[in-house]
C-alpha atoms as a PDB file:
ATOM      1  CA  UNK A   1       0.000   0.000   0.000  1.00  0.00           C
ATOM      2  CA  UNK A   2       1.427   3.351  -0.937  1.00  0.00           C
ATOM      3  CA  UNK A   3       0.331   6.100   0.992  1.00  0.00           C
ATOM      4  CA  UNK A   4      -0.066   9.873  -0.748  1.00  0.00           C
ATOM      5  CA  UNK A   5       0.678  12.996   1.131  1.00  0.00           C
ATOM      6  CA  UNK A   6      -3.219  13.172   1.547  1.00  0.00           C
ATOM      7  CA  UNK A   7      -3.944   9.889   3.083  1.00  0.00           C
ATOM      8  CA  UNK A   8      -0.822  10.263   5.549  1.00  0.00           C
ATOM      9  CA  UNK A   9      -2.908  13.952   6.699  1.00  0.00           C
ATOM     10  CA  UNK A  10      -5.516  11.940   7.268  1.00  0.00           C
ATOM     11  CA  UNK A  11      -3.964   9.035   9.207  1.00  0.00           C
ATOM     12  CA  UNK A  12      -2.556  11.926  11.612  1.00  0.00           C
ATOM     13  CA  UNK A  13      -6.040  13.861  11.707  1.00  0.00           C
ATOM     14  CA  UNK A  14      -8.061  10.753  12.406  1.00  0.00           C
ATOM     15  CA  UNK A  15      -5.525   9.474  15.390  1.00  0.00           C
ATOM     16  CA  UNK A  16      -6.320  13.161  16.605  1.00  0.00           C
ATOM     17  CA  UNK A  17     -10.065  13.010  16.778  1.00  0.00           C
ATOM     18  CA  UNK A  18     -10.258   9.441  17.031  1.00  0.00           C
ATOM     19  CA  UNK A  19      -8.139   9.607  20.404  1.00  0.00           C
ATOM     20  CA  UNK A  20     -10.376  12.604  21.549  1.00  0.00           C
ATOM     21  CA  UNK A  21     -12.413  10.183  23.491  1.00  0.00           C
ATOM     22  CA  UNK A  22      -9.754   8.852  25.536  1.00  0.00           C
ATOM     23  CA  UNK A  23      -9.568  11.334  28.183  1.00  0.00           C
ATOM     24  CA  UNK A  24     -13.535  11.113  28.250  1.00  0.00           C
ATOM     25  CA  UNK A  25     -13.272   7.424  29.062  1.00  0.00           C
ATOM     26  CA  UNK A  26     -10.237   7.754  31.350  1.00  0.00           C
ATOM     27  CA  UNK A  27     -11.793  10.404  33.280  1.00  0.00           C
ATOM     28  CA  UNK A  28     -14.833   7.935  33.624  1.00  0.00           C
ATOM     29  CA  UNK A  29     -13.014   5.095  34.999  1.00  0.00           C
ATOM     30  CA  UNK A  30     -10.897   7.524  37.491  1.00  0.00           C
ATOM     31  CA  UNK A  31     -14.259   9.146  39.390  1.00  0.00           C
ATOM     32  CA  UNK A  32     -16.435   5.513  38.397  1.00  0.00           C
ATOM     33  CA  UNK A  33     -19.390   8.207  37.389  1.00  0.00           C
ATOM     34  CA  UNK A  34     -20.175   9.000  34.051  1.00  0.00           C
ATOM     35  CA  UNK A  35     -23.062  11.256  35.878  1.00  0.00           C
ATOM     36  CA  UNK A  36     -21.940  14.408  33.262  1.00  0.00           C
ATOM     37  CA  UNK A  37     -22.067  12.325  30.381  1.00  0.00           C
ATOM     38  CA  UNK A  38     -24.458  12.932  27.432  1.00  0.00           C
ATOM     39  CA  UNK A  39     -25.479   9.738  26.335  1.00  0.00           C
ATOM     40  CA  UNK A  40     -26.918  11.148  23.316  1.00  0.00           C
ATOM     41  CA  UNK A  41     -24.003  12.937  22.115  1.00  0.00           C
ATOM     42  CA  UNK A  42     -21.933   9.822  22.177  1.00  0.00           C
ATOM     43  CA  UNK A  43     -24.768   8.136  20.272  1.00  0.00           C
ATOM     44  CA  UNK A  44     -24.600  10.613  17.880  1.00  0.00           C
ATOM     45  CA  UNK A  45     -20.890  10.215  17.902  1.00  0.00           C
ATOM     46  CA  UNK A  46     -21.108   6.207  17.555  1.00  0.00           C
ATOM     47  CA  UNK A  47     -23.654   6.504  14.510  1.00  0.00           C
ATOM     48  CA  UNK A  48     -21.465   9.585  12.128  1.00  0.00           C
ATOM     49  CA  UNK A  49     -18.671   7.097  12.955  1.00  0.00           C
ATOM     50  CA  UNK A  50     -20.104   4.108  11.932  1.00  0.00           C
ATOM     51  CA  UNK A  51     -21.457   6.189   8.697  1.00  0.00           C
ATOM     52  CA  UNK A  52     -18.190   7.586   8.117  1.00  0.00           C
ATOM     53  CA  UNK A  53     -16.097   4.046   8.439  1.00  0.00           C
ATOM     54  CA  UNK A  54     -18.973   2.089   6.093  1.00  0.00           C
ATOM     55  CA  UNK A  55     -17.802   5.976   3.816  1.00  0.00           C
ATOM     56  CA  UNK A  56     -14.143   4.769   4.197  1.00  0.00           C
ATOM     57  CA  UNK A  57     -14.857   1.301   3.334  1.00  0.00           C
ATOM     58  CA  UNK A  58     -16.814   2.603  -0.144  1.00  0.00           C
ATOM     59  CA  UNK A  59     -14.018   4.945  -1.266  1.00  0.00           C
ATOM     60  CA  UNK A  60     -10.979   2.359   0.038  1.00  0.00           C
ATOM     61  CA  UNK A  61      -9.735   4.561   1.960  1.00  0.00           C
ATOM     62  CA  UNK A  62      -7.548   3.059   4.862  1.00  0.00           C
ATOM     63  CA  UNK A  63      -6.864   6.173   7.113  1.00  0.00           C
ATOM     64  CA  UNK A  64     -11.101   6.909   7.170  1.00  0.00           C
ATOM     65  CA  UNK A  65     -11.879   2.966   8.134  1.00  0.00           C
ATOM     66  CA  UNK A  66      -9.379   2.789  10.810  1.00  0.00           C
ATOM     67  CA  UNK A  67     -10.001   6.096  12.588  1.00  0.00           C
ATOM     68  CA  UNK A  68     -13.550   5.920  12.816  1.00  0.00           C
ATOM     69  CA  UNK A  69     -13.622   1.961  13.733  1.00  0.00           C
ATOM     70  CA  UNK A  70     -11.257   3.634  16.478  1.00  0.00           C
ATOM     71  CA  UNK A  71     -13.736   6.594  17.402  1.00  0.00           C
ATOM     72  CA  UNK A  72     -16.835   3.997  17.526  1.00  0.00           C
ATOM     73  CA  UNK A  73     -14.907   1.723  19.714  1.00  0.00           C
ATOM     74  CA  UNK A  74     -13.873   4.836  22.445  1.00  0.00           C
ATOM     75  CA  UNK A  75     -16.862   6.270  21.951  1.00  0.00           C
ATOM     76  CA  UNK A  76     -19.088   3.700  22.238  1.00  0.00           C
ATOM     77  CA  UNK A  77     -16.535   1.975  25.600  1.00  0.00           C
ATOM     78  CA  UNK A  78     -17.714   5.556  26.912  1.00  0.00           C
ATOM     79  CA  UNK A  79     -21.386   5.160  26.200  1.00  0.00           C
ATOM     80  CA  UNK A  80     -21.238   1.644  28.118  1.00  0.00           C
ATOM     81  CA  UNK A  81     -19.924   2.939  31.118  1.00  0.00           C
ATOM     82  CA  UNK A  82     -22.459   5.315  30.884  1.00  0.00           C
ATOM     83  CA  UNK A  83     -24.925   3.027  30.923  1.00  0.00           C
ATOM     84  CA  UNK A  84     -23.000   0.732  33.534  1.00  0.00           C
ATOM     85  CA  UNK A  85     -22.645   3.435  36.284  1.00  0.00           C
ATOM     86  CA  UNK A  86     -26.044   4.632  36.031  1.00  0.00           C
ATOM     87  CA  UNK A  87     -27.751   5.290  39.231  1.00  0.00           C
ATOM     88  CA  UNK A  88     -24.042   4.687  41.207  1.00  0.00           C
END
């Protein structure tokens, strides 16, 4: 696989938004309350990802599939413990 100068700015942009939801999660493990949490959003979140990586898959690009299966992983592990710590 050869990579263009276009798909290596998007390798770098994707590990930068996809990695966004790290602290989220982190954060949510740390205080075990995801009280503050918008479940929502991060369904929102889960479902443009899921569009963007099936987008990704379409056009072949690798940087677009593995960023956003990346994001919907995060994303989603923080809309689990969401759901996990309700009510704690």
């Amino acid at each position: 696989m050869q990579l263009d100068m276009a798909e290596g700015i998007g390798l770098i942009a994707g590990a930068i938004g996809s990695f966004a939801f790290a602290p989220q999660a982190l954060k949510i493990l740390r205080d075990n309350s995801a009280e503050d949490v918008s479940a929502v959003t991060y369904s929102m979140v889960c479902g443009g990802a899921l569009l963007w990586f099936a987008y990704g898959v379409m056009k072949g690009s690798p940087a677009i599939m593995l960023w956003n299966a990346v994001a919907v992983v995060l994303a989603g592990a923080v809309l689990i413990l969401k759901f996990r710590l309700r009510g704690r």
